[in-house]
N, C-alpha and C. Protein backbone atom coordinates (compact mmCIF):
# COMPACT_ATOMS: atom_id res chain seq x y z
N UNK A 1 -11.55 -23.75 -6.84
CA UNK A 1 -10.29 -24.27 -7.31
C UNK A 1 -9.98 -25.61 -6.65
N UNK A 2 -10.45 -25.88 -5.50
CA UNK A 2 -10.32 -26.96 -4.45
C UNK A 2 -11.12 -28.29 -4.99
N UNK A 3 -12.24 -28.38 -5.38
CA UNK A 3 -12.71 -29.02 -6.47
C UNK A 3 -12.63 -29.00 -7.77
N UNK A 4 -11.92 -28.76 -8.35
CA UNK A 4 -11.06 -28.93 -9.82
C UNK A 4 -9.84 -29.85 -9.72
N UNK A 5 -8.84 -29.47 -8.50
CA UNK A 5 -7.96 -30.39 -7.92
C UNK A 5 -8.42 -31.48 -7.06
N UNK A 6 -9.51 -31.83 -6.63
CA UNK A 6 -9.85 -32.79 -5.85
C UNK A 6 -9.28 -32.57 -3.94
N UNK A 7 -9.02 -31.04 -3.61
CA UNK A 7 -8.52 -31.01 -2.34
C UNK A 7 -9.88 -31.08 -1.84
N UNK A 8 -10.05 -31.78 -0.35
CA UNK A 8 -10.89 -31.39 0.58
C UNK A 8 -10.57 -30.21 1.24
N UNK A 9 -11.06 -30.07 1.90
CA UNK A 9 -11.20 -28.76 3.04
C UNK A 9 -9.88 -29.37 4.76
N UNK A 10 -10.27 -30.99 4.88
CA UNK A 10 -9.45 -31.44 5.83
C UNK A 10 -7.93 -31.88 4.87
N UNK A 11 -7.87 -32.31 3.91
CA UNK A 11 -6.49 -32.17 3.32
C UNK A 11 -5.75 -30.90 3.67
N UNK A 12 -6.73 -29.66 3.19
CA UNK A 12 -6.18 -28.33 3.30
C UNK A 12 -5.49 -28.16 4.31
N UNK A 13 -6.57 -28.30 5.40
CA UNK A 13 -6.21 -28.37 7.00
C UNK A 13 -4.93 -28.85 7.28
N UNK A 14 -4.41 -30.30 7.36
CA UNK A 14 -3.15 -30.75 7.15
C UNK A 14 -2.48 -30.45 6.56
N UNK A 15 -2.46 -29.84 5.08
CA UNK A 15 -1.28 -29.22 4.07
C UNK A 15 -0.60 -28.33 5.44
N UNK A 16 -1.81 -26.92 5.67
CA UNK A 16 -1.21 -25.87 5.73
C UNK A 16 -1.12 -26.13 7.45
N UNK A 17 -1.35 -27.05 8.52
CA UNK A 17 -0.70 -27.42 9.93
C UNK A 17 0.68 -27.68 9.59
N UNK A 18 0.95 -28.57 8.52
CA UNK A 18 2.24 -29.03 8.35
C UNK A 18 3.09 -27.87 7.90
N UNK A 19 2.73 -26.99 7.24
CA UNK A 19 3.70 -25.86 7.00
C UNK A 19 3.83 -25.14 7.94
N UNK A 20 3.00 -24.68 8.66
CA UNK A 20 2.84 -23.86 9.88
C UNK A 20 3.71 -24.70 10.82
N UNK A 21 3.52 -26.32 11.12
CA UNK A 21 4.77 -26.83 11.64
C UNK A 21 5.95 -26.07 11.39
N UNK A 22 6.55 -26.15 9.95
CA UNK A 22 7.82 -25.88 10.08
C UNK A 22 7.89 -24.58 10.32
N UNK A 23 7.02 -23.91 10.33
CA UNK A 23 7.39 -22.51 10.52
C UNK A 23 7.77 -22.19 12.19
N UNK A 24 7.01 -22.84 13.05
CA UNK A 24 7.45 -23.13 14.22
C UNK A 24 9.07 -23.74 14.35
N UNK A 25 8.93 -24.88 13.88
CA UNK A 25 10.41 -25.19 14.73
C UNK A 25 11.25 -23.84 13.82
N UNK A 26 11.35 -23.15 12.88
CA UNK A 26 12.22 -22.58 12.31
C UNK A 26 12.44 -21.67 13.40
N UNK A 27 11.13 -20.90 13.70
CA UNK A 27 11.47 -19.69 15.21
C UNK A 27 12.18 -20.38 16.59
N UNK A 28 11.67 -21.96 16.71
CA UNK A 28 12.25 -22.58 17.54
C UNK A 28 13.99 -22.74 17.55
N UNK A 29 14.52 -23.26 16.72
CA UNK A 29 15.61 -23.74 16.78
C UNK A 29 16.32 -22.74 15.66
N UNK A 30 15.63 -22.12 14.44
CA UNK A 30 16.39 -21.06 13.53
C UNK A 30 17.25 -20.16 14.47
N UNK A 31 18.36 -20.16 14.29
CA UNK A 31 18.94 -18.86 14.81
C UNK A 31 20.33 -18.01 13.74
N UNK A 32 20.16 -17.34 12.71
CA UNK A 32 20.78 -16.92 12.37
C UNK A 32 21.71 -15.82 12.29
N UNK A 33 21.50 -15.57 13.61
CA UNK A 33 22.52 -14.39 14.13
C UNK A 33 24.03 -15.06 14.42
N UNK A 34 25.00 -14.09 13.97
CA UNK A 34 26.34 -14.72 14.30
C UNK A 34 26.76 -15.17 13.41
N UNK A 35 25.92 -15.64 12.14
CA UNK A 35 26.27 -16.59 10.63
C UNK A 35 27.07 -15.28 10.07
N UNK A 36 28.35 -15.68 9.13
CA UNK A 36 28.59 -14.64 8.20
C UNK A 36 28.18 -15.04 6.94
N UNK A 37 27.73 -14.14 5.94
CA UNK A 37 27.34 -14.33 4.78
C UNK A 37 28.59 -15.29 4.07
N UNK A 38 27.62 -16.32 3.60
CA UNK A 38 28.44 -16.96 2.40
C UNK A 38 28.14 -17.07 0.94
N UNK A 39 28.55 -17.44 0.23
CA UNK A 39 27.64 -17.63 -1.23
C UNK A 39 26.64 -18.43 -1.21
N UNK A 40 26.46 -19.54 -0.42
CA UNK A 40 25.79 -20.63 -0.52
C UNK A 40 24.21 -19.49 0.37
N UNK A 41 24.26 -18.97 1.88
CA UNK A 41 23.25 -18.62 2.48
C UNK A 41 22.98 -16.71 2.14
N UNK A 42 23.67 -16.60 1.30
CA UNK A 42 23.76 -14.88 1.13
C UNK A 42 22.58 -14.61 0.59
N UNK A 43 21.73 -15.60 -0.55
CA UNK A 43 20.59 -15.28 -0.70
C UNK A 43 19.30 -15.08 -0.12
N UNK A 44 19.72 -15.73 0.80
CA UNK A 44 18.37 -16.37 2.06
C UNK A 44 18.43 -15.27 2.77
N UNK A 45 19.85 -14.16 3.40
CA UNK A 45 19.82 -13.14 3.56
C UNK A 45 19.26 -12.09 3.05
N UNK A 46 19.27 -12.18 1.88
CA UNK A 46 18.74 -11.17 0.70
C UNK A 46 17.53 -10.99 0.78
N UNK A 47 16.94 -12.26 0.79
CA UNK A 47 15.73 -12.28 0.40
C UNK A 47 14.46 -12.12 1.42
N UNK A 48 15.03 -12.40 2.76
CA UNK A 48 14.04 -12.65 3.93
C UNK A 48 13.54 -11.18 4.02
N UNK A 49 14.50 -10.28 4.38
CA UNK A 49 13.92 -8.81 4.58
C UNK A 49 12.70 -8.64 4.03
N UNK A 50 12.80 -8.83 2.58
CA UNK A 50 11.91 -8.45 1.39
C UNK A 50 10.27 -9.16 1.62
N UNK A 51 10.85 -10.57 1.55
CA UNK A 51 9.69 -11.46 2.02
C UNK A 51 8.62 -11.56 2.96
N UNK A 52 9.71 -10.91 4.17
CA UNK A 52 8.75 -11.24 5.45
C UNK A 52 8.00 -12.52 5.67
N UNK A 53 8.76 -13.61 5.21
CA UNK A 53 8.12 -15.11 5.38
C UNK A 53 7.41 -15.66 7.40
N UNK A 54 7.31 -14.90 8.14
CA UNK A 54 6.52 -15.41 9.14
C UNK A 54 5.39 -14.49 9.09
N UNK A 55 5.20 -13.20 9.02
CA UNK A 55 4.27 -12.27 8.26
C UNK A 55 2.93 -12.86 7.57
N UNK A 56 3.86 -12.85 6.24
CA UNK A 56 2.92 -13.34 5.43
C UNK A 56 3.66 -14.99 4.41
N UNK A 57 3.65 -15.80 5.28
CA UNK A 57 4.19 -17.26 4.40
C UNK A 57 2.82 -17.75 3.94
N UNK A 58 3.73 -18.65 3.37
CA UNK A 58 2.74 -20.11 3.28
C UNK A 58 2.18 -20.71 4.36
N UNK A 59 2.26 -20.46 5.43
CA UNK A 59 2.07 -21.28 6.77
C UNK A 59 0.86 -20.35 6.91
N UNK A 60 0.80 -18.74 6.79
CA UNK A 60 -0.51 -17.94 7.14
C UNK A 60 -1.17 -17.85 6.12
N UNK A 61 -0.72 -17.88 5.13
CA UNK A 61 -2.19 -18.15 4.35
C UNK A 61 -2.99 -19.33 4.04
N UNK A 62 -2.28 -20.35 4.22
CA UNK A 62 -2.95 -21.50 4.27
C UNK A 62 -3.68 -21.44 5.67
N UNK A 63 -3.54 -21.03 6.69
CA UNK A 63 -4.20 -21.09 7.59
C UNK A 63 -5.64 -19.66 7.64
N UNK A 64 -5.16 -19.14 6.85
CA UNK A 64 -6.49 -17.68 6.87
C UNK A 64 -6.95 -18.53 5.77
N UNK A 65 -7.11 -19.15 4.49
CA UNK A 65 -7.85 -20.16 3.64
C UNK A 65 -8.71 -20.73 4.62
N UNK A 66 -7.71 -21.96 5.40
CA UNK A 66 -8.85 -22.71 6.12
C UNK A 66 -10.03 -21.45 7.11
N UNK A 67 -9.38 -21.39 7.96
CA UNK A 67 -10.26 -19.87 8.65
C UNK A 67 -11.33 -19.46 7.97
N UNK A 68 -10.98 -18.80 6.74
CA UNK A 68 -11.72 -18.39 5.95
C UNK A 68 -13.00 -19.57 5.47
N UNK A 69 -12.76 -20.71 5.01
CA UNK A 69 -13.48 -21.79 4.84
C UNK A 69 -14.62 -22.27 6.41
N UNK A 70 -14.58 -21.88 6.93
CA UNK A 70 -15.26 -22.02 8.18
C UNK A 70 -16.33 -20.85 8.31
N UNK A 71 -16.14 -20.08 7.72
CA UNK A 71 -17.24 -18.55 8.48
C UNK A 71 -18.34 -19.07 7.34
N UNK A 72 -19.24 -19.42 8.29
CA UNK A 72 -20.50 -20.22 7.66
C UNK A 72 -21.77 -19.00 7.45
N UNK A 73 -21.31 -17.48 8.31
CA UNK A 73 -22.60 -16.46 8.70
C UNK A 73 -21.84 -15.45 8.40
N UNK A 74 -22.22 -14.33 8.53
CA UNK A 74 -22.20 -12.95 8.14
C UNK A 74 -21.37 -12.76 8.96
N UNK A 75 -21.87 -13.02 10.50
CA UNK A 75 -21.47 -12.68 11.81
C UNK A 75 -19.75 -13.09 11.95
N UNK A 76 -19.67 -14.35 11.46
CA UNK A 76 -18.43 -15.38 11.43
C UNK A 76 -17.64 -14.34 10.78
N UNK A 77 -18.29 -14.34 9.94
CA UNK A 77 -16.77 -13.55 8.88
C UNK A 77 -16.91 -12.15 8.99
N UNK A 78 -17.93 -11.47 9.80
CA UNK A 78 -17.43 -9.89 10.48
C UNK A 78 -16.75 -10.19 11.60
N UNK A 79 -17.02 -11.18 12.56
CA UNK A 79 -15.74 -11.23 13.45
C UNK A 79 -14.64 -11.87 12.88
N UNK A 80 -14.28 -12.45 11.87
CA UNK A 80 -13.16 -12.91 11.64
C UNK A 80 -12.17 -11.58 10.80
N UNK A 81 -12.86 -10.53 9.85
CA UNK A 81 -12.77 -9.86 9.30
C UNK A 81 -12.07 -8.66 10.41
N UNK A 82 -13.12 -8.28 11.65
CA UNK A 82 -12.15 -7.85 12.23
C UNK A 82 -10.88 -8.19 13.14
N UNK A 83 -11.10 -9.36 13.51
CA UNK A 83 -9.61 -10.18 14.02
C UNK A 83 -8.42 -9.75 13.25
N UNK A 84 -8.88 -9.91 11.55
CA UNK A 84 -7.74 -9.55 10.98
C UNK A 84 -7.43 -8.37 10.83
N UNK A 85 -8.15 -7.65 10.86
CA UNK A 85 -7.45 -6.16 10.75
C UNK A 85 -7.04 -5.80 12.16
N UNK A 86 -7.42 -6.32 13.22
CA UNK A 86 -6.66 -6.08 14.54
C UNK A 86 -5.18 -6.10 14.27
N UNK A 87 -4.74 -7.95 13.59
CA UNK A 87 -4.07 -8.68 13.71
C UNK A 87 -2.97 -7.77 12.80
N UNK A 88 -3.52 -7.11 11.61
CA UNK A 88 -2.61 -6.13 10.62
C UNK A 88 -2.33 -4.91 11.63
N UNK A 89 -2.95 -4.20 12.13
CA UNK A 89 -2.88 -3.11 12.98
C UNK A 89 -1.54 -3.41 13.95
N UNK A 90 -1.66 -4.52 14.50
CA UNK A 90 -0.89 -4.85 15.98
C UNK A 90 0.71 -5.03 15.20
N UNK A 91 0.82 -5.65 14.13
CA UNK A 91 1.66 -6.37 13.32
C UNK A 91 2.44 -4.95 13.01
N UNK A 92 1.86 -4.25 12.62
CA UNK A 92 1.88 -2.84 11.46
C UNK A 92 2.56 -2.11 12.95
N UNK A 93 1.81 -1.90 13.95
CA UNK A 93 2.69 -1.07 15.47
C UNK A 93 3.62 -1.96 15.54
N UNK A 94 4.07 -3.25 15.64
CA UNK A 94 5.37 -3.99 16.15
C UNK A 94 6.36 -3.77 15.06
N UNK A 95 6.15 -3.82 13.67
CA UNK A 95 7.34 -3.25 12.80
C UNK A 95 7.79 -2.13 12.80
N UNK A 96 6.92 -1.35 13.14
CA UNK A 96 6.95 0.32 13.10
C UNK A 96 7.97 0.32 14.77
N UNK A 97 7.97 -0.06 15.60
CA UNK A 97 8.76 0.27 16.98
C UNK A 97 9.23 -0.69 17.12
N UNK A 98 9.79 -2.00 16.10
CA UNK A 98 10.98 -2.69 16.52
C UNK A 98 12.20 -2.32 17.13
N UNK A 99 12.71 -0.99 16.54
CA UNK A 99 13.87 -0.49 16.83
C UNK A 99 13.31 -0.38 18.59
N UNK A 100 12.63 -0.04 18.87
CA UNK A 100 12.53 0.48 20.37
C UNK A 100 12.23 -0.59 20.91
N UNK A 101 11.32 -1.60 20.56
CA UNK A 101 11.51 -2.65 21.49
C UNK A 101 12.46 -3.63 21.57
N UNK A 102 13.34 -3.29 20.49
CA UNK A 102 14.37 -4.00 20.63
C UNK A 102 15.70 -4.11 21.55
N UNK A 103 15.76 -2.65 22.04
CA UNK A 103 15.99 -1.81 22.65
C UNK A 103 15.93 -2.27 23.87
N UNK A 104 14.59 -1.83 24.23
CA UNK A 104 13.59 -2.75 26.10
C UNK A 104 14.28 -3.97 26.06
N UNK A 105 13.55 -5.05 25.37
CA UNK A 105 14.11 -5.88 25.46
C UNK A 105 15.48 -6.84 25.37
N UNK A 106 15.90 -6.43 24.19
CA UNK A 106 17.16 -6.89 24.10
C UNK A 106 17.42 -8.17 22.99
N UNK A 107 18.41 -8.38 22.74
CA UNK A 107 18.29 -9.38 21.49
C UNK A 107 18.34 -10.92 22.67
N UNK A 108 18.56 -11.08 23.84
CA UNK A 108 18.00 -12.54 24.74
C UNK A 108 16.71 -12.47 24.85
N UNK A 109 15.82 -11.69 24.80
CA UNK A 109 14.90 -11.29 24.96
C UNK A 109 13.89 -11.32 23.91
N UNK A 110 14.50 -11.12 22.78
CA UNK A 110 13.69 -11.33 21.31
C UNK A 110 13.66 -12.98 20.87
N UNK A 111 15.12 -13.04 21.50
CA UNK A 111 14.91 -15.11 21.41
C UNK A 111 14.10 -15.53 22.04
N UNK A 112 14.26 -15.36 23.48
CA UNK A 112 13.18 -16.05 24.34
C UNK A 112 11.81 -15.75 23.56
N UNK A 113 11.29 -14.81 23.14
CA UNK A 113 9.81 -13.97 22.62
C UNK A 113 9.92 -14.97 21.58
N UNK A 114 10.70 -15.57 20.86
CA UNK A 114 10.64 -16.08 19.36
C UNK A 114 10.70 -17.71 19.51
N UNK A 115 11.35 -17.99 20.61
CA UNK A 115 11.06 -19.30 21.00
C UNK A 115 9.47 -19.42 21.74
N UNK A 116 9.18 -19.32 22.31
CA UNK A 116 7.83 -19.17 22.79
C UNK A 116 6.73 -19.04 22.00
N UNK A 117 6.96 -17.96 21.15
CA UNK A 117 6.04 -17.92 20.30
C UNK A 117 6.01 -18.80 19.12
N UNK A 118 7.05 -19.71 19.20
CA UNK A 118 7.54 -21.07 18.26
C UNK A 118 6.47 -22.25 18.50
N UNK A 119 6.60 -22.17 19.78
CA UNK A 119 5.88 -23.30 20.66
C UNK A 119 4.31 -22.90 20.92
N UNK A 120 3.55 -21.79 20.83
CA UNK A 120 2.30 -21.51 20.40
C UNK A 120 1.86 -22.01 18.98
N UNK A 121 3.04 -21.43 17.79
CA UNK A 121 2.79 -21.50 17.04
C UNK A 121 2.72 -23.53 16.49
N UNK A 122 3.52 -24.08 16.99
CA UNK A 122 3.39 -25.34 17.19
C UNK A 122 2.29 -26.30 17.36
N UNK A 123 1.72 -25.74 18.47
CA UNK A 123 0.63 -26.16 19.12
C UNK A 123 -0.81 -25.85 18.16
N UNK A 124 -0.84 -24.47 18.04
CA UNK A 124 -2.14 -24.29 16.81
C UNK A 124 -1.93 -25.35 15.76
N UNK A 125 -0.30 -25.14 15.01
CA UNK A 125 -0.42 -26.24 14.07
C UNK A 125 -1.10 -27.55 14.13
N UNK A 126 -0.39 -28.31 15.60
CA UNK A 126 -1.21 -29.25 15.48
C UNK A 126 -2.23 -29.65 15.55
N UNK A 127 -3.36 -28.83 16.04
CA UNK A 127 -4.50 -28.61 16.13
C UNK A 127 -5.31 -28.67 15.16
N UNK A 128 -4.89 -27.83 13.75
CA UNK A 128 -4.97 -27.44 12.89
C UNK A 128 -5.01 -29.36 11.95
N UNK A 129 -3.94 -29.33 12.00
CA UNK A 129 -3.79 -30.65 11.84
C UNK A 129 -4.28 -31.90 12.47
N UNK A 130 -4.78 -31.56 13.74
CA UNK A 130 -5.98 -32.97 14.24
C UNK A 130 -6.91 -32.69 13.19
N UNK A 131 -7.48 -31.72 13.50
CA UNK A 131 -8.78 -31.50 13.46
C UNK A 131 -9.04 -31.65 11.90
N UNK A 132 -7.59 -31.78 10.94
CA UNK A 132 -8.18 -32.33 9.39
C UNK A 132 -8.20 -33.44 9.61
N UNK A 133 -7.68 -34.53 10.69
CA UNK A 133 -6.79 -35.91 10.44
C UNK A 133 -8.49 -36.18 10.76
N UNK A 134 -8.57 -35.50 12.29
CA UNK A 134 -10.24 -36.47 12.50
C UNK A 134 -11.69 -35.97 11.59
N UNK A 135 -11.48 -35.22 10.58
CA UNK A 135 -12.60 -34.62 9.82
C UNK A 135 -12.19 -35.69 8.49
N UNK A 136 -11.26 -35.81 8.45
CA UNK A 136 -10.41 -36.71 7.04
C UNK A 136 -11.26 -38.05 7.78
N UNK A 137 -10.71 -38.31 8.76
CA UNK A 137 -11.20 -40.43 8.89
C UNK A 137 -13.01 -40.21 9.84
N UNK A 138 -13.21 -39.24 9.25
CA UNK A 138 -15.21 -39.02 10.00
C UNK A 138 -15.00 -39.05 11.42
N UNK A 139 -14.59 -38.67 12.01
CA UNK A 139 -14.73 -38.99 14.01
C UNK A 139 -15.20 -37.81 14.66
């Protein structure tokens, strides 16, 4: 499909760093606790539950694409294959005992966890995004 549209593989790279950007600062600086529903944001309420947009966005699948575009061997993509089902497993226990770790920790505690993990998630992006910029200009 990527050659029908004329995407490279390092375009890709940059598309989906840059989304994965925003998906970072959103955990970074998003904080929608305390908002009361209005008409204007009531949908965005509605809809996030359903979505699960850090889960499964645009920011992770563009990044399991590229991923995926890299496993050059059998080997590559049985270890990548199981990464991900770790990665569903671990995901699948943290929804399942939110209530309890929410609990332990506490809702200062889920910020701090969500800021942090903003700023990981940041950092891969840009990475993600060198590494098309210098595959894009040959270096």
């Amino acid at each position: 499909m990527f050659k029908i549209f004329g995407i490279t593989l390092d375009a890709f790279k940059i598309g989906a760093g840059a989304l994965l950007f925003l998906t970072a600062v959103g955990l970074i600086y998003g904080n929608k606790d305390g908002q009361k529903p209005t008409d204007t944001n009531l949908s965005d309420l509605a809809v996030v539950p359903l979505a699960l947009p850090i889960t499964i966005g645009p920011g992770s699948i563009g990044v399991l694409l590229v991923m995926g575009a890299e496993f050059n061997s059998f080997s590559k993509l049985l270890i990548g294959s199981l990464a991900i089902l770790c990665a569903i497993f671990l995901i699948g226990t943290m929804l399942y005992l939110s209530s309890i770790i929410e609990k332990f920790i506490g809702k200062n505690g889920l910020l701090i966890i969500s800021k942090i993990t903003g700023l990981f998630l940041a950092a891969l992006s840009a990475q993600i995004m060198f590494d098309g910029i210098k595959g894009f200009l040959g270096l």
